[in-house]
N, C-alpha and C. Protein backbone atom coordinates (compact mmCIF):
# COMPACT_ATOMS: atom_id res chain seq x y z
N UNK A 1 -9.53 19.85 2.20
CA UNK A 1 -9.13 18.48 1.88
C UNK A 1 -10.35 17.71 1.38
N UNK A 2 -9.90 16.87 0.07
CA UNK A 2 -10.95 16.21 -0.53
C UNK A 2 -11.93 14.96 0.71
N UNK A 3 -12.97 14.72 0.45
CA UNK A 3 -13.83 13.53 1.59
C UNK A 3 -13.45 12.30 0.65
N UNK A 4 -12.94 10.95 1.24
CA UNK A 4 -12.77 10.05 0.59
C UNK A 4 -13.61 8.91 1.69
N UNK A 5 -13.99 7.68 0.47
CA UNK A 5 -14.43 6.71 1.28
C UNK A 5 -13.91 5.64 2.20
N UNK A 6 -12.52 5.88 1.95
CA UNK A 6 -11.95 4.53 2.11
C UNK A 6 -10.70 5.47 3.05
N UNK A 7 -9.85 4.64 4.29
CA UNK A 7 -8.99 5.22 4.56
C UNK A 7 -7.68 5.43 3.85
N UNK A 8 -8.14 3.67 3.19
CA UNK A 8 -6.62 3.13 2.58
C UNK A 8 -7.32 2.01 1.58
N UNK A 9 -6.28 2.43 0.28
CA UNK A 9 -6.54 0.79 -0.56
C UNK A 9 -5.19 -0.09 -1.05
N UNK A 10 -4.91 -0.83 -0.76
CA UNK A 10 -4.31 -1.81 -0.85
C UNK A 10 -3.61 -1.75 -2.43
N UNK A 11 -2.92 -2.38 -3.19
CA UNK A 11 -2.64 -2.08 -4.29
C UNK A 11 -2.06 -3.49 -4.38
N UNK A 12 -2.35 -4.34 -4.30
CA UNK A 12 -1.17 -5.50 -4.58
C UNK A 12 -1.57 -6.36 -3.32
N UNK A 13 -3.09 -7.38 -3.37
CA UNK A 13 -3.30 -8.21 -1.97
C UNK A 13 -2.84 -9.82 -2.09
N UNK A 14 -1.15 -9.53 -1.83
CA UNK A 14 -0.34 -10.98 -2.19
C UNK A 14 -0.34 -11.22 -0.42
N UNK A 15 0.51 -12.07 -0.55
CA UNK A 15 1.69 -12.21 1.06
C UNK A 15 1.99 -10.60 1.83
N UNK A 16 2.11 -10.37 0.77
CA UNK A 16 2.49 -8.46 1.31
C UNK A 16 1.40 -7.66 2.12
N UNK A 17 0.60 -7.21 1.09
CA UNK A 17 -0.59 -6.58 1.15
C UNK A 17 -2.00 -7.39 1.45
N UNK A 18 -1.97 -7.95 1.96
CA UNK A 18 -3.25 -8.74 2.33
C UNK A 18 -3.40 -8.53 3.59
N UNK A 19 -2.18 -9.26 4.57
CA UNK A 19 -2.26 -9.13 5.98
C UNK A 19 -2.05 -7.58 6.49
N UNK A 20 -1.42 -6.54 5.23
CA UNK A 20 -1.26 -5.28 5.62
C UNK A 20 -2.82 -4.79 6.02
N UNK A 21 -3.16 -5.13 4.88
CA UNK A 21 -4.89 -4.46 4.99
C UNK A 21 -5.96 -5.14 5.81
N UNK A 22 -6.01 -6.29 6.21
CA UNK A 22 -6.37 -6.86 7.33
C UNK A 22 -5.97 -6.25 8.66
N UNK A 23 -4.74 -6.39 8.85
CA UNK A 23 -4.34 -5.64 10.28
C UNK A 23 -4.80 -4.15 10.18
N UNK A 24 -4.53 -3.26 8.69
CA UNK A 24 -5.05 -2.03 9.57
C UNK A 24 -6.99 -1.73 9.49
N UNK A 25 -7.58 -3.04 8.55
CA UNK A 25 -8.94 -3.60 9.20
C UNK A 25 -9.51 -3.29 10.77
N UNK A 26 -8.40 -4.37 11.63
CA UNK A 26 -8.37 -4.53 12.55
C UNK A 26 -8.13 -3.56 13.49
N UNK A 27 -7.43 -2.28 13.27
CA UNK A 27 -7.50 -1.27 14.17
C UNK A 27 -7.75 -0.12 13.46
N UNK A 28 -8.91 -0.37 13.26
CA UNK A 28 -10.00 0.23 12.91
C UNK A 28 -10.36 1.07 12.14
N UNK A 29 -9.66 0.92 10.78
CA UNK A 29 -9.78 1.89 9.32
C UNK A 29 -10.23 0.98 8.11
N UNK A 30 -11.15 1.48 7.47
CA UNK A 30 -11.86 1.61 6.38
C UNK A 30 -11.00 1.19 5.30
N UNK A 31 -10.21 -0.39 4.99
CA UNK A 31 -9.34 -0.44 4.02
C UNK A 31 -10.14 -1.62 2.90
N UNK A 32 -9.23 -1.53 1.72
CA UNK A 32 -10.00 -2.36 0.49
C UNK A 32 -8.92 -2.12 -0.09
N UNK A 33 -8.82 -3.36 -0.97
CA UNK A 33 -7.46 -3.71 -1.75
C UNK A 33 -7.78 -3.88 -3.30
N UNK A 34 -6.75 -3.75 -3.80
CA UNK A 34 -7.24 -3.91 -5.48
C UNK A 34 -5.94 -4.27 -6.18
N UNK A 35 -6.45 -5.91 -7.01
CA UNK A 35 -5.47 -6.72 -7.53
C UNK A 35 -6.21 -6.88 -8.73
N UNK A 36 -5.28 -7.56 -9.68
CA UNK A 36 -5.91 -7.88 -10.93
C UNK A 36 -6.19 -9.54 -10.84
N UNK A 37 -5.76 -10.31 -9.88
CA UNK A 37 -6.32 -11.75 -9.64
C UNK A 37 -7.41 -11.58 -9.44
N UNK A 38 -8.69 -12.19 -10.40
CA UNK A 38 -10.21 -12.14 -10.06
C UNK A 38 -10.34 -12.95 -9.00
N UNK A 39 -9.54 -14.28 -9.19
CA UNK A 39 -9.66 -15.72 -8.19
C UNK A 39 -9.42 -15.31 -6.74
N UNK A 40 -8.07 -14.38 -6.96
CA UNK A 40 -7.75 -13.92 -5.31
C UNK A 40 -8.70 -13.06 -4.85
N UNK A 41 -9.95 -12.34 -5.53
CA UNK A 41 -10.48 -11.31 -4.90
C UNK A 41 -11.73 -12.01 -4.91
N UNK A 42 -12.11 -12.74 -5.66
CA UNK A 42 -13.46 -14.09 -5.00
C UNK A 42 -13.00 -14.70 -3.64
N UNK A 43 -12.06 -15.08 -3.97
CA UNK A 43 -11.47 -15.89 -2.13
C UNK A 43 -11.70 -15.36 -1.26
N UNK A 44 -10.68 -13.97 -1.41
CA UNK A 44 -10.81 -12.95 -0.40
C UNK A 44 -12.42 -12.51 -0.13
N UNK A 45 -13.42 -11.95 -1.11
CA UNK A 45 -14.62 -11.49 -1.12
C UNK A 45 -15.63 -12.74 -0.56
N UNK A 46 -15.17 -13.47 -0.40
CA UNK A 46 -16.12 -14.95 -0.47
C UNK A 46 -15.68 -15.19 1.21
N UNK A 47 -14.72 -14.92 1.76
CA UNK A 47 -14.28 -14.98 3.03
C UNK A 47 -13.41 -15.63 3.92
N UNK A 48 -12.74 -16.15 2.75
CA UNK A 48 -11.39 -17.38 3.13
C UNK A 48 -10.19 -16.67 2.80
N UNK A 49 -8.96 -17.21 3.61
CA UNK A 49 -7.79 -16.54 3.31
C UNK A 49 -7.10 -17.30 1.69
N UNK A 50 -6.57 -16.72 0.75
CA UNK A 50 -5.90 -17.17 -0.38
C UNK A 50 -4.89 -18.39 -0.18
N UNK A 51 -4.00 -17.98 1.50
CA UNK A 51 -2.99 -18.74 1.59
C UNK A 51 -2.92 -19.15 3.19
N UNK A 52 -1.64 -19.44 3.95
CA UNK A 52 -1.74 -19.81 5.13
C UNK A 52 -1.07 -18.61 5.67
N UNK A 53 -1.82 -17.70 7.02
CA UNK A 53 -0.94 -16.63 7.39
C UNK A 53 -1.63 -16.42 8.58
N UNK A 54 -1.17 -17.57 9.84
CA UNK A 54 -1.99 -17.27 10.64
C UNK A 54 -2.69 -15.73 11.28
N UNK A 55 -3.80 -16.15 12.37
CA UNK A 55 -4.26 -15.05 12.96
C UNK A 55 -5.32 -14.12 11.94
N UNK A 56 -5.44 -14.36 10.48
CA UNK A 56 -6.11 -13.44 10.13
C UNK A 56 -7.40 -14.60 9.42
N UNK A 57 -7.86 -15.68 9.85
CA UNK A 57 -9.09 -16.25 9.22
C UNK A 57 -10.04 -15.54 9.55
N UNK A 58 -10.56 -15.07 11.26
CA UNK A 58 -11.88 -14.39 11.33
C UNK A 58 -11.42 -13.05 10.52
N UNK A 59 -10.69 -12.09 10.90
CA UNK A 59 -10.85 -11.22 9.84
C UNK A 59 -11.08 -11.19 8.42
N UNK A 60 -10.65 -12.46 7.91
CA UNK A 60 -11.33 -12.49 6.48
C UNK A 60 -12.75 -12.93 6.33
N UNK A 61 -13.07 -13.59 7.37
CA UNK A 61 -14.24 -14.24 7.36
C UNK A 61 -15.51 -12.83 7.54
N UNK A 62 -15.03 -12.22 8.52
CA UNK A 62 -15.92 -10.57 8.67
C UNK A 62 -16.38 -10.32 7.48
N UNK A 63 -15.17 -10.63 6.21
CA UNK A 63 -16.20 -9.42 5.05
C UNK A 63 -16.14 -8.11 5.32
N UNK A 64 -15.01 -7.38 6.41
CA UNK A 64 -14.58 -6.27 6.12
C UNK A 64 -13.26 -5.26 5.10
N UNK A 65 -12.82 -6.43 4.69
CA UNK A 65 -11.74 -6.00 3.82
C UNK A 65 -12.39 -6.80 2.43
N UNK A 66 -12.65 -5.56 1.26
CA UNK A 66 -12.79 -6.16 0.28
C UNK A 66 -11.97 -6.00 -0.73
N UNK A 67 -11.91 -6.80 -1.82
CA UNK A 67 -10.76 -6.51 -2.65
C UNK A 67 -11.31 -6.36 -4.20
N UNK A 68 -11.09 -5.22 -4.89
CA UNK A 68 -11.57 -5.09 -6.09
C UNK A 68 -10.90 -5.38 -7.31
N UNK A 69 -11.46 -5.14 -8.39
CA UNK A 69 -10.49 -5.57 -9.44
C UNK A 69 -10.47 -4.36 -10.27
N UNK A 70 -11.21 -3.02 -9.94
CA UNK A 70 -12.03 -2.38 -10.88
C UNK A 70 -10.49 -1.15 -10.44
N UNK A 71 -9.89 -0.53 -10.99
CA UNK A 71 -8.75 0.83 -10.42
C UNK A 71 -9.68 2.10 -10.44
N UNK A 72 -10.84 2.33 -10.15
CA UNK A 72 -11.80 3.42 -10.06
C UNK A 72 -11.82 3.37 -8.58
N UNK A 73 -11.35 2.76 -7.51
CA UNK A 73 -11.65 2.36 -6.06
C UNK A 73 -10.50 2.88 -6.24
N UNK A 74 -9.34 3.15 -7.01
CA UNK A 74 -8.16 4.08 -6.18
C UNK A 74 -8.78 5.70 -5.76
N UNK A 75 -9.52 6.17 -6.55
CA UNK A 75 -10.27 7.56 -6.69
C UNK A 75 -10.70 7.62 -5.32
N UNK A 76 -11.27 6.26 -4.19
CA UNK A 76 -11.72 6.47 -3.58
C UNK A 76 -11.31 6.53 -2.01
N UNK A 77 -10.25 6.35 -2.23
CA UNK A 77 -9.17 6.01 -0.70
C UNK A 77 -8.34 7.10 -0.71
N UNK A 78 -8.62 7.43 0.39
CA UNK A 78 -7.15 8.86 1.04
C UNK A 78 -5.55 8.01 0.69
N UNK A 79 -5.60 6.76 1.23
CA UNK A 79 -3.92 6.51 1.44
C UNK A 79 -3.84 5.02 0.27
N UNK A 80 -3.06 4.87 -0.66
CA UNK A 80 -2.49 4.22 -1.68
C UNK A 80 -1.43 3.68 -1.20
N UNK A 81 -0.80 2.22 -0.81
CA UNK A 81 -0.19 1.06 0.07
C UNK A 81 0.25 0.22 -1.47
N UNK A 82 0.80 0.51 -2.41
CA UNK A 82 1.31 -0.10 -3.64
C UNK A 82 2.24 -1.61 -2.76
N UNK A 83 1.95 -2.58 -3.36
CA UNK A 83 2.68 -3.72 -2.26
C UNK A 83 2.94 -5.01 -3.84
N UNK A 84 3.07 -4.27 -4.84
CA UNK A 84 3.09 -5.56 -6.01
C UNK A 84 4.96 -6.06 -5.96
N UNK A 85 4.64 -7.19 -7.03
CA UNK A 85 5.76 -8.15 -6.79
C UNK A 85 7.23 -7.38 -7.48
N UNK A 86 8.82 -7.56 -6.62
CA UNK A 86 9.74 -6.89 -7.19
C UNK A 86 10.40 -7.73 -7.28
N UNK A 87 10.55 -8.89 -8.57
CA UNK A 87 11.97 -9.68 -8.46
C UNK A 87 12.69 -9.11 -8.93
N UNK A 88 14.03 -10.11 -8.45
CA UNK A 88 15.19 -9.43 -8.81
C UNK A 88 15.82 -9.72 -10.31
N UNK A 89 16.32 -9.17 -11.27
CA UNK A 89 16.92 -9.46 -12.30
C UNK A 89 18.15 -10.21 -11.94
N UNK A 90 18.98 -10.98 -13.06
CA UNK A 90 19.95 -11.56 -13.23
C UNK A 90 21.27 -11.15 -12.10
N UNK A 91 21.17 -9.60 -12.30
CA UNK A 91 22.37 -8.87 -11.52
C UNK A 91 21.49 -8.02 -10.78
N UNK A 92 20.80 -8.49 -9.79
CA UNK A 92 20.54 -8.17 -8.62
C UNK A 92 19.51 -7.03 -8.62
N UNK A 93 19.60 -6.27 -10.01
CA UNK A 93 18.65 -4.94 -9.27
C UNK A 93 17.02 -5.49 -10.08
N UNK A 94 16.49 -4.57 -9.22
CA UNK A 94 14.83 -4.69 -9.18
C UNK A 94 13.92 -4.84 -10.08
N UNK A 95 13.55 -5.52 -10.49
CA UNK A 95 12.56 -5.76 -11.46
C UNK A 95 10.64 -4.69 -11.01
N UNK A 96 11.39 -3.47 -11.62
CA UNK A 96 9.85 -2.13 -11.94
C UNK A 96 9.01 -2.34 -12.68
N UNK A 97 9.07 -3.52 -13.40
CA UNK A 97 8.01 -3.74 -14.23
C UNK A 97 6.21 -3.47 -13.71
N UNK A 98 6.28 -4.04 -12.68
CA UNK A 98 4.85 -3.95 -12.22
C UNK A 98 4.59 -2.62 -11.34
N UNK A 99 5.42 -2.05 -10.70
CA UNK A 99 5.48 -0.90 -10.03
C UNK A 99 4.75 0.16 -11.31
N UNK A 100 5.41 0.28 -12.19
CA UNK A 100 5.20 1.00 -13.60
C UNK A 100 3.78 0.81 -13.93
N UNK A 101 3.83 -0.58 -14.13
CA UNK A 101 2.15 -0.94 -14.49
C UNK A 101 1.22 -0.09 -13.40
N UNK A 102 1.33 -0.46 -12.22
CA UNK A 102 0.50 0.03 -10.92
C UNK A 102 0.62 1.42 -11.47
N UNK A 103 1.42 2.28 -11.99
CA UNK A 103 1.28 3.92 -11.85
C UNK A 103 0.58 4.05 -13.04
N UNK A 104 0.76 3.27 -14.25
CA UNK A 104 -0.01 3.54 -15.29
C UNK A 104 -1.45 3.50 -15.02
N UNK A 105 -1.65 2.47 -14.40
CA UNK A 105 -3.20 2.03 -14.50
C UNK A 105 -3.65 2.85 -13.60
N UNK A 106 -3.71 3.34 -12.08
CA UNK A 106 -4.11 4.40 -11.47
C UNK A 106 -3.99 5.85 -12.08
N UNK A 107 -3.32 6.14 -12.93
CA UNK A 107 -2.47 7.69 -12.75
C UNK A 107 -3.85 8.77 -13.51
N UNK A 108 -4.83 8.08 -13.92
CA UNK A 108 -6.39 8.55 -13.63
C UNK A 108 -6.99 8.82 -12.88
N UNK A 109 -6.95 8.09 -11.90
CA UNK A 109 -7.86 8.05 -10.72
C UNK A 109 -6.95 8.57 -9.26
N UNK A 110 -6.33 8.93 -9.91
CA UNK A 110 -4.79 10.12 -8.46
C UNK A 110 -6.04 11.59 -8.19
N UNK A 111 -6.12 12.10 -6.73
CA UNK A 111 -6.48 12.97 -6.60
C UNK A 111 -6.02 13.74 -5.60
N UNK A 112 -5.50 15.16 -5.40
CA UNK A 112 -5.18 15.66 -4.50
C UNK A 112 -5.56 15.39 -2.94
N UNK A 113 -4.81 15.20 -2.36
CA UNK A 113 -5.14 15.02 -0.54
C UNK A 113 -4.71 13.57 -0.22
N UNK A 114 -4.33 12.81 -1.66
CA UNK A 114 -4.32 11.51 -1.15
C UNK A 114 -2.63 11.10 -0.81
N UNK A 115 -2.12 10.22 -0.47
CA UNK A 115 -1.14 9.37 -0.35
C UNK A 115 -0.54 8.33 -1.06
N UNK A 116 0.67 8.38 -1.57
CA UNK A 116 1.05 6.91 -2.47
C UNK A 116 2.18 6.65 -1.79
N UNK A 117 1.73 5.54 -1.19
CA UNK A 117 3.19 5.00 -0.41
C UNK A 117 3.64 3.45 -1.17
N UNK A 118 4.64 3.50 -1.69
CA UNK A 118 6.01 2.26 -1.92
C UNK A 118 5.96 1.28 -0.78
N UNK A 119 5.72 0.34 -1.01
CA UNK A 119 5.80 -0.98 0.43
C UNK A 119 6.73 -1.58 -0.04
N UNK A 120 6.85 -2.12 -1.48
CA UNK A 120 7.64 -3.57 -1.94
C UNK A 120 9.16 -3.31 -2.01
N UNK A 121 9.89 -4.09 -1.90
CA UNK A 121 10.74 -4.27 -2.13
C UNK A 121 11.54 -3.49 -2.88
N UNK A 122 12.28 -2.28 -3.09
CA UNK A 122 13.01 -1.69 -4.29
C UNK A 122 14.09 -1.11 -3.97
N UNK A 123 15.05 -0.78 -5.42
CA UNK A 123 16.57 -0.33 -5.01
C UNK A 123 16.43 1.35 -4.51
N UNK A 124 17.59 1.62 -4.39
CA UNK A 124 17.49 3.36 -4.25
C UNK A 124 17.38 4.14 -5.21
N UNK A 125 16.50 5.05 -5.32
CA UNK A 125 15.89 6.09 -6.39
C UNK A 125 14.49 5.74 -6.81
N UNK A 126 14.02 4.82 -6.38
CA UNK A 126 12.80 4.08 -7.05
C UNK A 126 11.40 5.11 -6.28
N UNK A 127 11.76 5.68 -5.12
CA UNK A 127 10.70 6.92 -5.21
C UNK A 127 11.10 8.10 -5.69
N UNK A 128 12.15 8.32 -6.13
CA UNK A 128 12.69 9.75 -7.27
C UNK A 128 11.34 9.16 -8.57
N UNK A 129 12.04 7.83 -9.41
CA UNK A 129 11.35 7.87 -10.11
C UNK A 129 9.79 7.87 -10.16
N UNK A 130 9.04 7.70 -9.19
CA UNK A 130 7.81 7.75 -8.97
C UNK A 130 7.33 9.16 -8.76
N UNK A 131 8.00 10.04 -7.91
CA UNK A 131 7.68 11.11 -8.17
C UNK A 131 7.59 11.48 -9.54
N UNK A 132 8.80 11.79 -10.59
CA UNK A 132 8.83 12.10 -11.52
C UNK A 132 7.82 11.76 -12.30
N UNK A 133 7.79 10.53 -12.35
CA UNK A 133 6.65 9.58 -13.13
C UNK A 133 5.03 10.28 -12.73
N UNK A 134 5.16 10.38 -11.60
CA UNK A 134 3.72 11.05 -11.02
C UNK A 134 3.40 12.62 -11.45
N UNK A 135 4.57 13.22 -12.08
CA UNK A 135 4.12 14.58 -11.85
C UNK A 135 4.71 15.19 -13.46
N UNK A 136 5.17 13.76 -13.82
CA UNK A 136 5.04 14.04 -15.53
C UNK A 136 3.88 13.51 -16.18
N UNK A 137 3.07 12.85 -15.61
CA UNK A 137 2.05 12.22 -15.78
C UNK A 137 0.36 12.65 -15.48
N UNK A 138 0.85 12.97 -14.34
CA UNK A 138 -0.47 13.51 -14.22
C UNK A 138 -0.03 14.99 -14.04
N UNK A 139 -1.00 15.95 -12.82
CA UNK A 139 -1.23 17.60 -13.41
C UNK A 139 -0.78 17.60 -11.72
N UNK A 140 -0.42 16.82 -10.66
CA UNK A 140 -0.33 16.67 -9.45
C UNK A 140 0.75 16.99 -9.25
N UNK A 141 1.07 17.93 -7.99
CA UNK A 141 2.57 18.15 -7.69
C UNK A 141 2.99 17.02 -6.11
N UNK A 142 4.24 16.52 -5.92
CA UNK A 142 4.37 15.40 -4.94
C UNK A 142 4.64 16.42 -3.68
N UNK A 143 4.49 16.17 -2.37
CA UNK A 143 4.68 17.55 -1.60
C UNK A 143 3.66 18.66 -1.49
N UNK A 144 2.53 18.59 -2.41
CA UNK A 144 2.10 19.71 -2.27
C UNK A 144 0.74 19.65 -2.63
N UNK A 145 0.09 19.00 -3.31
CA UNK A 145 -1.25 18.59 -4.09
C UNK A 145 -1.32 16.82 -3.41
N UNK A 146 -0.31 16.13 -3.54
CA UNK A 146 -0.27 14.76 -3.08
C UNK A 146 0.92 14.37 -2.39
N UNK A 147 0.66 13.14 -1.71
CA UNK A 147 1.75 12.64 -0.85
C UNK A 147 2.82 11.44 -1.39
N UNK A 148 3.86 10.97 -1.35
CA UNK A 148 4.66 10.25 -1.95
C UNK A 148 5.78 9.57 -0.50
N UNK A 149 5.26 8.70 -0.25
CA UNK A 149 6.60 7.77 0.59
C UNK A 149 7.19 6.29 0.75
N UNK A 150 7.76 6.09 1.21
CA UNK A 150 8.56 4.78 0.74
C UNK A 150 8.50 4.08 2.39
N UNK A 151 7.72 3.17 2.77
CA UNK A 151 7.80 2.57 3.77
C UNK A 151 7.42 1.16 3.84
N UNK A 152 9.13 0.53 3.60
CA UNK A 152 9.27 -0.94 3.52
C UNK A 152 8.60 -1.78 4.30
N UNK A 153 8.20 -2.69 3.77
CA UNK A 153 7.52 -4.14 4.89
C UNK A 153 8.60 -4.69 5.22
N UNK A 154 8.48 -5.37 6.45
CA UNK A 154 9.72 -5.70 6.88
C UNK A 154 9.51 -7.48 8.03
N UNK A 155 8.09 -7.95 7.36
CA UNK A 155 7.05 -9.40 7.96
C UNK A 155 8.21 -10.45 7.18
N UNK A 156 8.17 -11.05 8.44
CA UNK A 156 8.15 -12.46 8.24
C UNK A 156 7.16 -13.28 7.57
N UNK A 157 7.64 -14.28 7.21
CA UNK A 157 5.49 -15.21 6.46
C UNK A 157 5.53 -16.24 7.96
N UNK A 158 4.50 -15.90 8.15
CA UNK A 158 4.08 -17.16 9.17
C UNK A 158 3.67 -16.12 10.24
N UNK A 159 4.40 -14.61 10.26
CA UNK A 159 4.41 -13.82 11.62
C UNK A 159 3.92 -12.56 11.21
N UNK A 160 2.83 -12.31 10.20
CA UNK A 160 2.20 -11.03 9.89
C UNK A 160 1.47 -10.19 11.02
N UNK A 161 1.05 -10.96 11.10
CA UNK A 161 0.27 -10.44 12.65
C UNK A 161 0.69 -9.91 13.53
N UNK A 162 1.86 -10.78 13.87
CA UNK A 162 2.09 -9.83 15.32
C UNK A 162 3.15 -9.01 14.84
N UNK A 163 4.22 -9.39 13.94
CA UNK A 163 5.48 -8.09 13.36
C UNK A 163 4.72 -6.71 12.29
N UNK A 164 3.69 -6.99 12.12
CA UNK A 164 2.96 -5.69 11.96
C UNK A 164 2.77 -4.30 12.77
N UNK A 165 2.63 -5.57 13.94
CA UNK A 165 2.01 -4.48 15.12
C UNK A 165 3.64 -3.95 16.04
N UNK A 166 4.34 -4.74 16.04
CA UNK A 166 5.62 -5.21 16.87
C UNK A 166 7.10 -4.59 16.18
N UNK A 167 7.15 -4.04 15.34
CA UNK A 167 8.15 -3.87 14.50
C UNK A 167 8.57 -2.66 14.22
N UNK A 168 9.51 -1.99 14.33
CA UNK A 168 9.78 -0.58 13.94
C UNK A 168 9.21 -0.25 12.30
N UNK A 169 8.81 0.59 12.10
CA UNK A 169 8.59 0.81 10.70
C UNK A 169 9.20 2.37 10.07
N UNK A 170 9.53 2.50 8.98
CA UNK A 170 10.32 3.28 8.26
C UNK A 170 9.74 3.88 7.96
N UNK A 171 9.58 5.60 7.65
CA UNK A 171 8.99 6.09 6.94
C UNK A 171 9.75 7.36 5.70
N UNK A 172 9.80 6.82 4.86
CA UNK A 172 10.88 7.77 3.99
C UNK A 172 9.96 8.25 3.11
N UNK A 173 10.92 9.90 3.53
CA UNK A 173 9.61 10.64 2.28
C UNK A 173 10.61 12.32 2.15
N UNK A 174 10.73 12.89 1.30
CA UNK A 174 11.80 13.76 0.86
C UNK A 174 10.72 15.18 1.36
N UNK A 175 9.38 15.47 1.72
CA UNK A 175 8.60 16.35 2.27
C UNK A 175 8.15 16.25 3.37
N UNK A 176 7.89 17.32 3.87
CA UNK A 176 6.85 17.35 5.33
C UNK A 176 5.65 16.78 5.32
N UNK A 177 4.55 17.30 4.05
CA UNK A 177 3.35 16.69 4.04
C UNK A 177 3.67 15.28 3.52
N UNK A 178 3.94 14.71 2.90
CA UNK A 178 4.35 13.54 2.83
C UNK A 178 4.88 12.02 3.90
N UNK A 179 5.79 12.91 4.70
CA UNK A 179 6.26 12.53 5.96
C UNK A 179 4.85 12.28 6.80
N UNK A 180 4.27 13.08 7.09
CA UNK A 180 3.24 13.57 7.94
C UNK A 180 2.03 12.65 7.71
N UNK A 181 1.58 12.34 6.17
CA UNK A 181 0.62 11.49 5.97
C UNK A 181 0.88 10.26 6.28
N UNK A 182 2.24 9.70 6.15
CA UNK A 182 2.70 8.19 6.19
C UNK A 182 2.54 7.89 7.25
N UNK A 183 3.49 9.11 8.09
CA UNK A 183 3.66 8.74 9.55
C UNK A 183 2.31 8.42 10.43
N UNK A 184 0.98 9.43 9.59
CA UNK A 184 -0.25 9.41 10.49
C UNK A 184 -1.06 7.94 10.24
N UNK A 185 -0.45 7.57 9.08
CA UNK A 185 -1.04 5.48 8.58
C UNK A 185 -0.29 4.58 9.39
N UNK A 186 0.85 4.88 9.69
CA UNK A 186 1.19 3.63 10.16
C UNK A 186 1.59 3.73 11.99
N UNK A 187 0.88 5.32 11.92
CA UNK A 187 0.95 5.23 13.67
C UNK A 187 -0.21 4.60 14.29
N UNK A 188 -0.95 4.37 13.18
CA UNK A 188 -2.23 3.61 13.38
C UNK A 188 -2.04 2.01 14.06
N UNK A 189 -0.80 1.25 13.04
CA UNK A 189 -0.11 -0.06 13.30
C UNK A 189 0.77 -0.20 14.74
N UNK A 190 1.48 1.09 14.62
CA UNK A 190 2.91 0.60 15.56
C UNK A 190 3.50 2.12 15.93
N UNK A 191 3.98 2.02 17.18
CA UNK A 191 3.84 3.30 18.10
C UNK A 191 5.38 3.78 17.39
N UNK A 192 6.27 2.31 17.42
CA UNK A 192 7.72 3.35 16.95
C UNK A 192 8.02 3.29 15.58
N UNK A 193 8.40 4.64 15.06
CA UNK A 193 8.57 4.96 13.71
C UNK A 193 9.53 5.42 13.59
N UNK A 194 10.52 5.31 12.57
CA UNK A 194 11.47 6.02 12.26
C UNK A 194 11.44 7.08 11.03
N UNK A 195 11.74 8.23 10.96
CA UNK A 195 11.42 9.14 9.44
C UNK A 195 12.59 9.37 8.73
N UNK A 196 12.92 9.00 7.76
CA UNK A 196 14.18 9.28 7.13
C UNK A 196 13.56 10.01 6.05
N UNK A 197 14.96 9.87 5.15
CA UNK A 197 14.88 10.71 3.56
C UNK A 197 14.55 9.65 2.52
């Protein structure tokens, strides 16, 4: 298995992914996030929170979670936490626009041993297509060279903190190694997990 620097990088440090990577900061893994807001990653890097979400000011203030702008820091993290924005279209289904973007712009810097887990919001099939997308794209097989799973956020805003830690969490993933990597990130957060397909 490849040595990486990072446990986990963040992919999207909104409402979503900010307090994700803070909390698993906080118990005790090596995480760093990477957005294309320069402003949000001065804030964040500078040591103030972007928005209001209690419980996490000293952790931002530490200067242990940093947030990059550069997608060469995906190369460098075992586990990939994709958390960008999914509105909804007119008739309800999901707006992939940015999901797409996120695979384009990494699908360089993908390396065997690592993890890409789905956080945001999406309809059903949306990790079919990511696999596909991942393994028409790059030279990586999902299951077997890399990991691929779908494990929804499920925070309140105002209550990141403690429904992080407090909350059943999902882990969907169509492989064993896959299953296995997700399950070993977020047993880090929260003791009960559920594993589906």
């Amino acid at each position: 298995m490849t040595d990486f620097e990072h446990d986990v990088c963040i992919i999207g440090t909104g409402r979503v992914g900010l307090p994700l990577g803070l909390s698993l900061v906080d118990v005790g893994l090596n995480a760093v996030g990477l957005d294309v807001d320069e402003k949000l990653a001065a804030t964040v890097n500078g040591g103030a929170m972007p928005f209001h979400e209690p419980g996490y000011d000293e952790l931002v203030a530490s200067g242990k979670f940093k947030v990059h702008t550069d997608p060469t820091v995906v190369s460098k993290a075992r586990a990939l936490v994709i958390t960008v924005g999914t509105p909804l279209h007119n008739h309800i289904e999901t707006d992939l626009s940015q999901v797409r973007k996120v695979l384009a712009s990494i699908a360089d810097q993908l390396r065997p041993g690592q993890l890409v887990c789905l956080r945001s919001t999406v309809g059903p099939g949306t990790t079919t297509y990511a696999h596909r997308w991942i393994e028409r794209n790059t030279d990586l097989v999902v299951g077997k060279d890399i990991g691929l799973a779908f494990c929804p956020e499920r925070i309140a805003e105002g209550k990141a903190r403690e429904e992080l830690l407090t909350l059943p969490q999902i882990i969907g993933a169509e492989d064993e190694m896959s299953s296995t990597m997700a399950t070993d990130l977020f047993r880090k957060l929260t003791s009960e997990l559920f594993n589906t397909d």
